[in-house]
PDB file of N, CA and C in Angstrom:
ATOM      1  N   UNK A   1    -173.622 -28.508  31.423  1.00  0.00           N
ATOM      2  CA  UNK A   1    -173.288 -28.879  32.784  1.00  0.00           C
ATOM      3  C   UNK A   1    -174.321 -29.882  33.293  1.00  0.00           C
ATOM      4  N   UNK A   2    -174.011 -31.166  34.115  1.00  0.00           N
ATOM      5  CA  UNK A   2    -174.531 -31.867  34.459  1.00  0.00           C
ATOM      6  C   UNK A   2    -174.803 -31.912  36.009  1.00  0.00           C
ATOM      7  N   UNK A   3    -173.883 -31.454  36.607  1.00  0.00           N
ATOM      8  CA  UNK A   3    -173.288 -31.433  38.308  1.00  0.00           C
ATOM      9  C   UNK A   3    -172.453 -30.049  38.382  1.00  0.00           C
ATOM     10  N   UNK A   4    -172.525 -29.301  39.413  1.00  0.00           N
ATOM     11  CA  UNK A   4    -171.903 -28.472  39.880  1.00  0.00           C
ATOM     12  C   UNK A   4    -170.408 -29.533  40.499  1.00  0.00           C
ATOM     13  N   UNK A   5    -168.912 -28.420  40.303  1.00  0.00           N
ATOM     14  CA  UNK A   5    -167.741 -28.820  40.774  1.00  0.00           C
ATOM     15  C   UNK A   5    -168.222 -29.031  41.710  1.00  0.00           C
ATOM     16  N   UNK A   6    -167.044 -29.606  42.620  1.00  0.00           N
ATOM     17  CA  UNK A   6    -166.715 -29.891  43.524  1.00  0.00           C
ATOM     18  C   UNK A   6    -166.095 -28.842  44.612  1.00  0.00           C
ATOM     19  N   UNK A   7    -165.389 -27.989  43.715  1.00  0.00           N
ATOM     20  CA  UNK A   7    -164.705 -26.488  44.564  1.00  0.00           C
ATOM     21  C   UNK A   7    -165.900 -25.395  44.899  1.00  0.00           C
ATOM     22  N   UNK A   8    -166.930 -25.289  44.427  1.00  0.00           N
ATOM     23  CA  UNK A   8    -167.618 -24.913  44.112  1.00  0.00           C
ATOM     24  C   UNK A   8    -168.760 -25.209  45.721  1.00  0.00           C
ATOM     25  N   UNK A   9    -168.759 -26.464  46.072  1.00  0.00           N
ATOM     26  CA  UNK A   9    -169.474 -26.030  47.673  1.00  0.00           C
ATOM     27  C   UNK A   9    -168.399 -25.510  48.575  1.00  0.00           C
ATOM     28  N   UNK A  10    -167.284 -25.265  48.260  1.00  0.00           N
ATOM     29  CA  UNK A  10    -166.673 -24.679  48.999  1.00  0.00           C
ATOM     30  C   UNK A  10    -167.158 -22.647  49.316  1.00  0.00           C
ATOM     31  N   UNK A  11    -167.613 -22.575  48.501  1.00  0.00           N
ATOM     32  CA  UNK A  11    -168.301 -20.957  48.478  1.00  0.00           C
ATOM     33  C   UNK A  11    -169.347 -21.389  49.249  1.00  0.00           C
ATOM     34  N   UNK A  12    -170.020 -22.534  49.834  1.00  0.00           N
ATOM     35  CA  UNK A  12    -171.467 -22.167  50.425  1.00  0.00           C
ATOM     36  C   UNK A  12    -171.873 -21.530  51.665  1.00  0.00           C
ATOM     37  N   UNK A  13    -170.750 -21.285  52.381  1.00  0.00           N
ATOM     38  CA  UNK A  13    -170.809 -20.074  53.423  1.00  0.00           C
ATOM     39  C   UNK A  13    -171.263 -18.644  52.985  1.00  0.00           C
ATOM     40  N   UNK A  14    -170.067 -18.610  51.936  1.00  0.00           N
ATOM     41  CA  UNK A  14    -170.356 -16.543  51.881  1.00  0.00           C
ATOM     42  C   UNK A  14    -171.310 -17.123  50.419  1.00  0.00           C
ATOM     43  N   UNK A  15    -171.949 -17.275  49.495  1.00  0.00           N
ATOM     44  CA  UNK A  15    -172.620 -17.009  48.253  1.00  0.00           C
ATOM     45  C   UNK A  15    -173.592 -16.258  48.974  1.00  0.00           C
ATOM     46  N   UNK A  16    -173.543 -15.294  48.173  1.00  0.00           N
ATOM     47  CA  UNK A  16    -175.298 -14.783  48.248  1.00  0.00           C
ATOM     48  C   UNK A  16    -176.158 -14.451  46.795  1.00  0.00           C
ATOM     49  N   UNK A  17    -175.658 -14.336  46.042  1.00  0.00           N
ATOM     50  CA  UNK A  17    -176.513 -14.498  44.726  1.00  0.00           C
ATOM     51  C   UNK A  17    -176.140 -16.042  43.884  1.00  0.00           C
ATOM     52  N   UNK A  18    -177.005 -16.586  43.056  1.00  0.00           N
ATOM     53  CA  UNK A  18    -176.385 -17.963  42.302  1.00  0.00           C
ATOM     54  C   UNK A  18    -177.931 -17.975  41.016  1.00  0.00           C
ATOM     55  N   UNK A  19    -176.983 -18.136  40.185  1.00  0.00           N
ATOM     56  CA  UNK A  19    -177.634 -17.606  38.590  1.00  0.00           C
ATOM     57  C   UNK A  19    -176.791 -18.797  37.734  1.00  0.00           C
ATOM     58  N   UNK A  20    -178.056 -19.591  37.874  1.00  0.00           N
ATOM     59  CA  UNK A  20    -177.629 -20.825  37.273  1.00  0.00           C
ATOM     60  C   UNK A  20    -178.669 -21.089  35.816  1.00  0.00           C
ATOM     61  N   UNK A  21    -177.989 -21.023  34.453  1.00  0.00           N
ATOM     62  CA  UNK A  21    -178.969 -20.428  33.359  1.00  0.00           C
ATOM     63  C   UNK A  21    -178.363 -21.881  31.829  1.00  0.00           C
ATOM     64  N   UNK A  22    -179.186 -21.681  31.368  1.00  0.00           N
ATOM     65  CA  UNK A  22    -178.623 -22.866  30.127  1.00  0.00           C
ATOM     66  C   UNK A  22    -177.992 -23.600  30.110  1.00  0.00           C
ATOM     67  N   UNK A  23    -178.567 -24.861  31.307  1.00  0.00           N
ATOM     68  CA  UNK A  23    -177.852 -25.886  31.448  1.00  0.00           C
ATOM     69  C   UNK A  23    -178.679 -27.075  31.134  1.00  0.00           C
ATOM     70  N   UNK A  24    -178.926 -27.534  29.889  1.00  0.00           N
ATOM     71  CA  UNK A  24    -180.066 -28.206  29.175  1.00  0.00           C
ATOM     72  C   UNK A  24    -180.246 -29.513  30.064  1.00  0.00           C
ATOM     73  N   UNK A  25    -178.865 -29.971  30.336  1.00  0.00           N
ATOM     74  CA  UNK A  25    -178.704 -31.804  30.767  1.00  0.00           C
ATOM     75  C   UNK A  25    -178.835 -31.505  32.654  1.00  0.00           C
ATOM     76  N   UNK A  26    -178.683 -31.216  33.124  1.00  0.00           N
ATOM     77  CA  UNK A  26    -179.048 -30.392  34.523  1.00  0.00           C
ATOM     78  C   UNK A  26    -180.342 -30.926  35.263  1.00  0.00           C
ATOM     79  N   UNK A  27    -180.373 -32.072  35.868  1.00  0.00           N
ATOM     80  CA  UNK A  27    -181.618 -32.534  36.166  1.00  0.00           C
ATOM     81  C   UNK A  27    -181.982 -32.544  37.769  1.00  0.00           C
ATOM     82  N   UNK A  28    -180.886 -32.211  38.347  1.00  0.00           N
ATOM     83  CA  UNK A  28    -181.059 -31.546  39.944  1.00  0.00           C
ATOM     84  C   UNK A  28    -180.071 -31.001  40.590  1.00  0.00           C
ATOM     85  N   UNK A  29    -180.170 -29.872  41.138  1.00  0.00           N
ATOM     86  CA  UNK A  29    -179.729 -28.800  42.541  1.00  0.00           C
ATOM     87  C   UNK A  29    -178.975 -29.954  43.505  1.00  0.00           C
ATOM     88  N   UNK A  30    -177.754 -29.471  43.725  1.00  0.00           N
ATOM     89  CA  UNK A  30    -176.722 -30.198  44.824  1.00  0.00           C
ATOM     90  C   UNK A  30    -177.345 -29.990  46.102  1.00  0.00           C
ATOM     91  N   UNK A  31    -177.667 -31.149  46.613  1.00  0.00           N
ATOM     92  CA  UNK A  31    -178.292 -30.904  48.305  1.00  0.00           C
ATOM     93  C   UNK A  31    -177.436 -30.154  49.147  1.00  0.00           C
ATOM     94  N   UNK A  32    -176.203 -30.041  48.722  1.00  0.00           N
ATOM     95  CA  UNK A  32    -175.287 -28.978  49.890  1.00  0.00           C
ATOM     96  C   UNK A  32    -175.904 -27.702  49.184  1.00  0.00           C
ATOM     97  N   UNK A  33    -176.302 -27.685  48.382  1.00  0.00           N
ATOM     98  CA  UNK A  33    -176.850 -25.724  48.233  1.00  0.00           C
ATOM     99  C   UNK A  33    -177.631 -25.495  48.989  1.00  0.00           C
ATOM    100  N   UNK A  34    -178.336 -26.203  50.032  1.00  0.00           N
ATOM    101  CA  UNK A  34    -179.234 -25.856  51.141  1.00  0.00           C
ATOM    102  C   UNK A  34    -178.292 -25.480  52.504  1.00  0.00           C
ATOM    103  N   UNK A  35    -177.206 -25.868  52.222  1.00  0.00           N
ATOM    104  CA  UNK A  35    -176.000 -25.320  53.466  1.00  0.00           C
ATOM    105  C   UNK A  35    -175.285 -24.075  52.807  1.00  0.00           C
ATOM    106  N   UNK A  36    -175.847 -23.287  51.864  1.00  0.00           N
ATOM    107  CA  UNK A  36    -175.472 -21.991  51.483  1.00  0.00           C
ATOM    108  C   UNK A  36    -176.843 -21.111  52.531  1.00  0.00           C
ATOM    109  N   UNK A  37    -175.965 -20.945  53.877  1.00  0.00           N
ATOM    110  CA  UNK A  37    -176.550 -20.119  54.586  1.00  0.00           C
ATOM    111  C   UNK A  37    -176.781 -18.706  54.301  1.00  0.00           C
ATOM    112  N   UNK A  38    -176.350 -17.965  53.027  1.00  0.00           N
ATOM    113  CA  UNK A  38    -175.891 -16.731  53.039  1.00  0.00           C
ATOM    114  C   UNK A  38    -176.830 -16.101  52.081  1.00  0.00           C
ATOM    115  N   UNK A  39    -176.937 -17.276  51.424  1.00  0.00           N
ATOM    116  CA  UNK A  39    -177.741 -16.906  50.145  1.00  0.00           C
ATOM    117  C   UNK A  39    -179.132 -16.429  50.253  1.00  0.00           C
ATOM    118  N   UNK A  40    -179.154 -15.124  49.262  1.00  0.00           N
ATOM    119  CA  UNK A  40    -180.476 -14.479  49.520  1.00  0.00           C
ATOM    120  C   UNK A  40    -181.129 -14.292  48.069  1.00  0.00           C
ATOM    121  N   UNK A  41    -180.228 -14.725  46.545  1.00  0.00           N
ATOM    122  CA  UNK A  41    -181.435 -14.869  45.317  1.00  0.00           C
ATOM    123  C   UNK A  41    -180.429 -15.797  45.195  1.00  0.00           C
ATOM    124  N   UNK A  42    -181.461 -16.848  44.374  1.00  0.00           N
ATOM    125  CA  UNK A  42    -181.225 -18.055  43.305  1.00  0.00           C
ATOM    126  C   UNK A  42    -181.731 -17.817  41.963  1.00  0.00           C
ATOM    127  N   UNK A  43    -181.342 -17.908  40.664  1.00  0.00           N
ATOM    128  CA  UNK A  43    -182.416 -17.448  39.931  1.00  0.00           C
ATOM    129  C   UNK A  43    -181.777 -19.029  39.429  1.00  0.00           C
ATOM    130  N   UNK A  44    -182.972 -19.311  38.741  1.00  0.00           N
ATOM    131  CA  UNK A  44    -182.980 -20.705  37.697  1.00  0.00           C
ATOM    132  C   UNK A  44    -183.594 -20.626  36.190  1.00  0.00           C
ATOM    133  N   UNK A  45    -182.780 -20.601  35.244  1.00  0.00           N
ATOM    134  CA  UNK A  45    -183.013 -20.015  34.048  1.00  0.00           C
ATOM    135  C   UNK A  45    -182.595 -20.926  32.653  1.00  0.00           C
ATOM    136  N   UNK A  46    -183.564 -21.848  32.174  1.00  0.00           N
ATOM    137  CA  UNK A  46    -183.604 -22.829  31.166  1.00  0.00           C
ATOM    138  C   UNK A  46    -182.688 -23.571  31.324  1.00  0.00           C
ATOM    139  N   UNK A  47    -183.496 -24.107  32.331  1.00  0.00           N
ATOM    140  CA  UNK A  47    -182.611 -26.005  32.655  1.00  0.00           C
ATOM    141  C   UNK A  47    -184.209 -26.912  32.655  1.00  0.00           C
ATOM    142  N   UNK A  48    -184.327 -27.323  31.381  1.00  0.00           N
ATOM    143  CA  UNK A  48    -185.589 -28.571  31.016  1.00  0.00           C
ATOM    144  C   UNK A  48    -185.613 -29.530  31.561  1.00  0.00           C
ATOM    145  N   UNK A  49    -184.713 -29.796  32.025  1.00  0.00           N
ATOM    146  CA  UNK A  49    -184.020 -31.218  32.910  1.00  0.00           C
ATOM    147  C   UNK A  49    -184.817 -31.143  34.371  1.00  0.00           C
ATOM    148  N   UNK A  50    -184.422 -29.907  34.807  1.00  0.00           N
ATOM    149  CA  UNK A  50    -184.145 -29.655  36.290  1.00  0.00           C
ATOM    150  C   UNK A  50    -186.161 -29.404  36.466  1.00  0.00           C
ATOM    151  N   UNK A  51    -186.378 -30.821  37.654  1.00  0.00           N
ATOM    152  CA  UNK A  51    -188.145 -30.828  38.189  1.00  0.00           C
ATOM    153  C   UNK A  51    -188.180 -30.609  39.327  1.00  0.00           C
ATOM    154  N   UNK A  52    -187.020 -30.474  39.723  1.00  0.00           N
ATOM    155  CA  UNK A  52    -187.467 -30.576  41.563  1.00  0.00           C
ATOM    156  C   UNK A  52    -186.814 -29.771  42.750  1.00  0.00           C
ATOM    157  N   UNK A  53    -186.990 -29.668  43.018  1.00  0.00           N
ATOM    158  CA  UNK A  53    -185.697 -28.472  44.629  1.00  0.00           C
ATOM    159  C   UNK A  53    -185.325 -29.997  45.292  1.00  0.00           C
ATOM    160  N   UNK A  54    -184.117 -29.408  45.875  1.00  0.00           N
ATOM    161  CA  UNK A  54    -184.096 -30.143  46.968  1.00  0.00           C
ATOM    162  C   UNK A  54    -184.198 -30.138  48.362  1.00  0.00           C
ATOM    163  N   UNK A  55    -184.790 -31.199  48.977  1.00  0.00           N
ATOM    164  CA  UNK A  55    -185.510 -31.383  50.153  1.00  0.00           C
ATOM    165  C   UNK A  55    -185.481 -30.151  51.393  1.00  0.00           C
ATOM    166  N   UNK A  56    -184.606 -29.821  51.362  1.00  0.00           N
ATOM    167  CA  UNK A  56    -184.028 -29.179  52.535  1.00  0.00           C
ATOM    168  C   UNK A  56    -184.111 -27.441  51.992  1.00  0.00           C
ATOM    169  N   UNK A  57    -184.685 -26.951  51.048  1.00  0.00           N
ATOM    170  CA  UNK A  57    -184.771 -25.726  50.467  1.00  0.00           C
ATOM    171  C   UNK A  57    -185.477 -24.901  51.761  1.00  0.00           C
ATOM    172  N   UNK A  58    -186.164 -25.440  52.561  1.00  0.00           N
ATOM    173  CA  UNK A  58    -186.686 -24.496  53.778  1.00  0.00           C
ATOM    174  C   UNK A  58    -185.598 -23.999  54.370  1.00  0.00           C
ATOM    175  N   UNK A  59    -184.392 -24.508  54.672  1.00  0.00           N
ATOM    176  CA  UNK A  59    -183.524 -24.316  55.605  1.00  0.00           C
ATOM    177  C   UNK A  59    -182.615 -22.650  55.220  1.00  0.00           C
ATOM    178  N   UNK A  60    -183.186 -22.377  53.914  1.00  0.00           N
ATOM    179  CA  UNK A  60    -182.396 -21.277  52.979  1.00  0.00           C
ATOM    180  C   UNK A  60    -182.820 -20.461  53.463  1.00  0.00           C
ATOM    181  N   UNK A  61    -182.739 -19.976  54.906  1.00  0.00           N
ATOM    182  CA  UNK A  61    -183.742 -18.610  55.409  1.00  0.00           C
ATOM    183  C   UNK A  61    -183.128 -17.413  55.035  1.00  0.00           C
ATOM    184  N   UNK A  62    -182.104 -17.428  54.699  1.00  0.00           N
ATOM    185  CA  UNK A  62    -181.661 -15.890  54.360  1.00  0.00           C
ATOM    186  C   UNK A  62    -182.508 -15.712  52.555  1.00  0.00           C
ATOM    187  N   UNK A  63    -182.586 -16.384  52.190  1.00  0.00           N
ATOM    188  CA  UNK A  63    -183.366 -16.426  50.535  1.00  0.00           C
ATOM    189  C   UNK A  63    -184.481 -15.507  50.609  1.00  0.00           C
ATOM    190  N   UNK A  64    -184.431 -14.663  49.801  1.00  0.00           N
ATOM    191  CA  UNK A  64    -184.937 -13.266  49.753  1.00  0.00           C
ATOM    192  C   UNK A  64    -186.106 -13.721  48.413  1.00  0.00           C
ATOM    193  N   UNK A  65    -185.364 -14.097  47.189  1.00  0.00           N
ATOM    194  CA  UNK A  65    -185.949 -14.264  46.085  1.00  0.00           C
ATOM    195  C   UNK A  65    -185.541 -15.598  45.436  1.00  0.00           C
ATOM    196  N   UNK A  66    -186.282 -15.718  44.535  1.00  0.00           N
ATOM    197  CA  UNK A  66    -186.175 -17.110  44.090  1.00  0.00           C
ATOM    198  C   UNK A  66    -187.257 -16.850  42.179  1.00  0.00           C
ATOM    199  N   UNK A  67    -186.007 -16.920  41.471  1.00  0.00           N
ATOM    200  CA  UNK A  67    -186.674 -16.732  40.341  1.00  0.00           C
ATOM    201  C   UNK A  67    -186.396 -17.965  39.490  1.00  0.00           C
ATOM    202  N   UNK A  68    -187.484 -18.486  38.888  1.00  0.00           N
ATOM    203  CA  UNK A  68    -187.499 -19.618  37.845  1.00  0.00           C
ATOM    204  C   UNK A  68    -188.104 -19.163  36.468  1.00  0.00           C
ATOM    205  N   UNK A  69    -187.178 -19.778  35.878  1.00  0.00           N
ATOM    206  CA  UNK A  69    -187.485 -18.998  33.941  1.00  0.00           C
ATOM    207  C   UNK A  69    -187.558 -20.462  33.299  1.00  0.00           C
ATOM    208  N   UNK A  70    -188.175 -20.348  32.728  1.00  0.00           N
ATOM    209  CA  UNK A  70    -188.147 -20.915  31.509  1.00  0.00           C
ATOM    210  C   UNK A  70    -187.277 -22.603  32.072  1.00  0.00           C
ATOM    211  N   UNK A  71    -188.351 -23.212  32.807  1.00  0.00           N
ATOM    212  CA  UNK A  71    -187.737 -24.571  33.723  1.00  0.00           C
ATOM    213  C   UNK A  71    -189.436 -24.909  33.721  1.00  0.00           C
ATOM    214  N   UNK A  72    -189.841 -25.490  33.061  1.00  0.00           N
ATOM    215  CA  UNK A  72    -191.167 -25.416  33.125  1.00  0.00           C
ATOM    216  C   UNK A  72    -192.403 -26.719  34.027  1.00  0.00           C
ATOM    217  N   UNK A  73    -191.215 -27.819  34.154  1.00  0.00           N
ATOM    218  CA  UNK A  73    -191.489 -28.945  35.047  1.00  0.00           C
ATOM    219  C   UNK A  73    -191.470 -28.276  36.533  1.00  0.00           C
ATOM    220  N   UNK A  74    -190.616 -27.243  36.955  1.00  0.00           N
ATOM    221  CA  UNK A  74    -190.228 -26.983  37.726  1.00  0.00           C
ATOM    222  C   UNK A  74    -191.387 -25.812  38.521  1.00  0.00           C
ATOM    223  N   UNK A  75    -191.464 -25.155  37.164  1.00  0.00           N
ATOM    224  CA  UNK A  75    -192.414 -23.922  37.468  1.00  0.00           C
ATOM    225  C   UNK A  75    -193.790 -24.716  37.796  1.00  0.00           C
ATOM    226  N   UNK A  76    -194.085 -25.754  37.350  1.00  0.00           N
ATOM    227  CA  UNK A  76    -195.645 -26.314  37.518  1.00  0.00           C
ATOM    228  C   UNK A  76    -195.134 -26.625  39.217  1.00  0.00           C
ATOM    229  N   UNK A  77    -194.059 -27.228  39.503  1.00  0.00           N
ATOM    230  CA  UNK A  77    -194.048 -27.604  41.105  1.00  0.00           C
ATOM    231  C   UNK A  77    -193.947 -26.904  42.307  1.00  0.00           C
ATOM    232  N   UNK A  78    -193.612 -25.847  41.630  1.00  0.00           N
ATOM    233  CA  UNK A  78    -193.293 -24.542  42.527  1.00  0.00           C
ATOM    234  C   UNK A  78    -194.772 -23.588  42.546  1.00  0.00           C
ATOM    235  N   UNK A  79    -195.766 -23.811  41.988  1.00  0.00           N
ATOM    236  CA  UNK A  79    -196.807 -23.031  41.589  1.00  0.00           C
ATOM    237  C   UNK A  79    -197.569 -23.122  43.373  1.00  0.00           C
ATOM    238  N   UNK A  80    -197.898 -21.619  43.334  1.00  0.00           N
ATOM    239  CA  UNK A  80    -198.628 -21.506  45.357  1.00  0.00           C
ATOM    240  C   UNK A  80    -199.509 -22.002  45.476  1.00  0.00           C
ATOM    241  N   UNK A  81    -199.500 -22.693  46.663  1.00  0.00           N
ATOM    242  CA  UNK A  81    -200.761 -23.886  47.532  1.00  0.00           C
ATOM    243  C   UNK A  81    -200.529 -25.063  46.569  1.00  0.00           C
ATOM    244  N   UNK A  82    -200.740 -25.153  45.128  1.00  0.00           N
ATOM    245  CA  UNK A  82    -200.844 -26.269  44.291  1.00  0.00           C
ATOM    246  C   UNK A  82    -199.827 -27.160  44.055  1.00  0.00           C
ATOM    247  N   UNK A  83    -198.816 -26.904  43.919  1.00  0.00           N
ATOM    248  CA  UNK A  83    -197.433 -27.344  43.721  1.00  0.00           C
ATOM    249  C   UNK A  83    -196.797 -28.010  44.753  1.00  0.00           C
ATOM    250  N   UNK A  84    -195.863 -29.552  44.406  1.00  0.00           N
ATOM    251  CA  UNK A  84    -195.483 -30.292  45.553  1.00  0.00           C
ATOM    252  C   UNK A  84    -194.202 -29.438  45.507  1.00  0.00           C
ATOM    253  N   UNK A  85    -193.852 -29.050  45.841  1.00  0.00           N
ATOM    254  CA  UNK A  85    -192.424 -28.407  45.714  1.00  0.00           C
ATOM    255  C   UNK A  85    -193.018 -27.071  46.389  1.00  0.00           C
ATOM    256  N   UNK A  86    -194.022 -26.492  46.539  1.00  0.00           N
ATOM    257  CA  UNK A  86    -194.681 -24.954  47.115  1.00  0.00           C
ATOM    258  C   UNK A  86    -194.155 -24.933  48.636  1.00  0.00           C
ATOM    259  N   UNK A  87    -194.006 -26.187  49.321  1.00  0.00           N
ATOM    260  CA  UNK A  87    -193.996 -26.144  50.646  1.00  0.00           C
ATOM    261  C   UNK A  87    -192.245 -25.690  50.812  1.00  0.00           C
ATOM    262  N   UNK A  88    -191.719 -26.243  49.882  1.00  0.00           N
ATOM    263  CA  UNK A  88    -190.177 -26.051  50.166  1.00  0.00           C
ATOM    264  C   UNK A  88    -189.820 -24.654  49.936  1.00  0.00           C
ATOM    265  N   UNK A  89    -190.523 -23.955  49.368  1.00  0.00           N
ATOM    266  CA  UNK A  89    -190.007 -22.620  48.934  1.00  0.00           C
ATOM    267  C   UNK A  89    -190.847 -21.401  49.541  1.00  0.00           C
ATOM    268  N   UNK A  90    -192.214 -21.868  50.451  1.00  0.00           N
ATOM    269  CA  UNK A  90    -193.637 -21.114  50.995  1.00  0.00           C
ATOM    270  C   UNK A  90    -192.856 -20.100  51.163  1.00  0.00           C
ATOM    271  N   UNK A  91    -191.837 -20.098  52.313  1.00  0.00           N
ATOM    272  CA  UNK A  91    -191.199 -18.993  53.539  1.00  0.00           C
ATOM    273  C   UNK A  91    -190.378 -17.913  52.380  1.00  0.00           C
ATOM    274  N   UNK A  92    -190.174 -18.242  51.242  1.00  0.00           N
ATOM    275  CA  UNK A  92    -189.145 -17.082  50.015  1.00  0.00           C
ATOM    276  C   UNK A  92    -190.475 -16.124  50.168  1.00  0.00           C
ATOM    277  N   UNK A  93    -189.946 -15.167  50.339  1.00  0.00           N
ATOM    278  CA  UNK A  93    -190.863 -13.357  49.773  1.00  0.00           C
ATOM    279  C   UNK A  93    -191.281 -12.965  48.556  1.00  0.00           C
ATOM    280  N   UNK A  94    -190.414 -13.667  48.036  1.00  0.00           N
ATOM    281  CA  UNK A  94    -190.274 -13.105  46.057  1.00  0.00           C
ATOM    282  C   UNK A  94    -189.960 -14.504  45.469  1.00  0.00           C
ATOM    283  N   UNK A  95    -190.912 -15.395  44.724  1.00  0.00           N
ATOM    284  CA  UNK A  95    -191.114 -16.041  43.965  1.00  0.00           C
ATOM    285  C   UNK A  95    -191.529 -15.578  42.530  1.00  0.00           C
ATOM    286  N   UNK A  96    -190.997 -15.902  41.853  1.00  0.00           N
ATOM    287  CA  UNK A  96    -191.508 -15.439  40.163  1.00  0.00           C
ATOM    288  C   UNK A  96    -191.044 -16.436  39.156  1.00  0.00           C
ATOM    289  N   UNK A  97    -191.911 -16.410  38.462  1.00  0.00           N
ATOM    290  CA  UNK A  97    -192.002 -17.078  36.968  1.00  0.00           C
ATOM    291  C   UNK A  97    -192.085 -15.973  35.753  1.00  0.00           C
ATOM    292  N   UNK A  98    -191.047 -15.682  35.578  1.00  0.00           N
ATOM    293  CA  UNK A  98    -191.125 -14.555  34.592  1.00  0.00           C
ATOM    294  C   UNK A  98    -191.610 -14.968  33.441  1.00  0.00           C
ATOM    295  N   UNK A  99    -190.887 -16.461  32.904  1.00  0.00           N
ATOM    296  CA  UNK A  99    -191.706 -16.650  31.170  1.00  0.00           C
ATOM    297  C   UNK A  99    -193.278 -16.765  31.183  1.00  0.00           C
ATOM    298  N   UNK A 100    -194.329 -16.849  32.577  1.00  0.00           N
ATOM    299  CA  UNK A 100    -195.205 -16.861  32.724  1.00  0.00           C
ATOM    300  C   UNK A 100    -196.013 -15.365  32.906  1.00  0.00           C
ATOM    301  N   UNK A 101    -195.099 -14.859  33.286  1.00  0.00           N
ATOM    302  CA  UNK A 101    -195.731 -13.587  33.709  1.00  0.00           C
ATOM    303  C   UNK A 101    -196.170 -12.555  32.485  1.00  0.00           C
TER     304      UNK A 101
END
């Protein structure tokens, strides 16, 4: 997978879980997934491609957890205080890097 459908932001009202896993060619998150008001885990799970959140990831206030596996560009950006990407995700409760842990 390269891009999420198109039918597919049509769920961004009600989603509340999104488990997006072995998508090698996958090099960024649809900016409408920040208008998934509902959503409370994302997990992100071996996409090599994928370095960055997108901009608007603060706005995800219902986001409870936020797990990144094995995304390892990603995991360095997301890493606390250090990471340019830390600010977009500060306000999540539950951050984890499991292949790190």
């Amino acid at each position: 997978m390269v891009a999420f459908p198109e039918w597919f932001q049509g769920a961004a009202n009600t989603l509340q879980v999104l488990i997006i896993g072995w998508c090698e060619n996958l090099e960024a998150l649809p900016e409408w997934l920040t208008s998934c008001t509902s959503l409370r885990k994302l997990v992100l799970h071996s996409c090599p491609k994928l370095s960055s959140l997108p901009e608007e990831m603060h706005s995800l206030t219902s986001l409870r957890e936020l797990v990144i596996d094995d995304c390892h560009e990603l995991e360095r950006r997301c890493q606390r205080d250090i990471g340019e990407d830390w600010p977009k995700i500060s306000h999540v409760p539950h951050v984890s890097f499991p292949f790190f842990d």
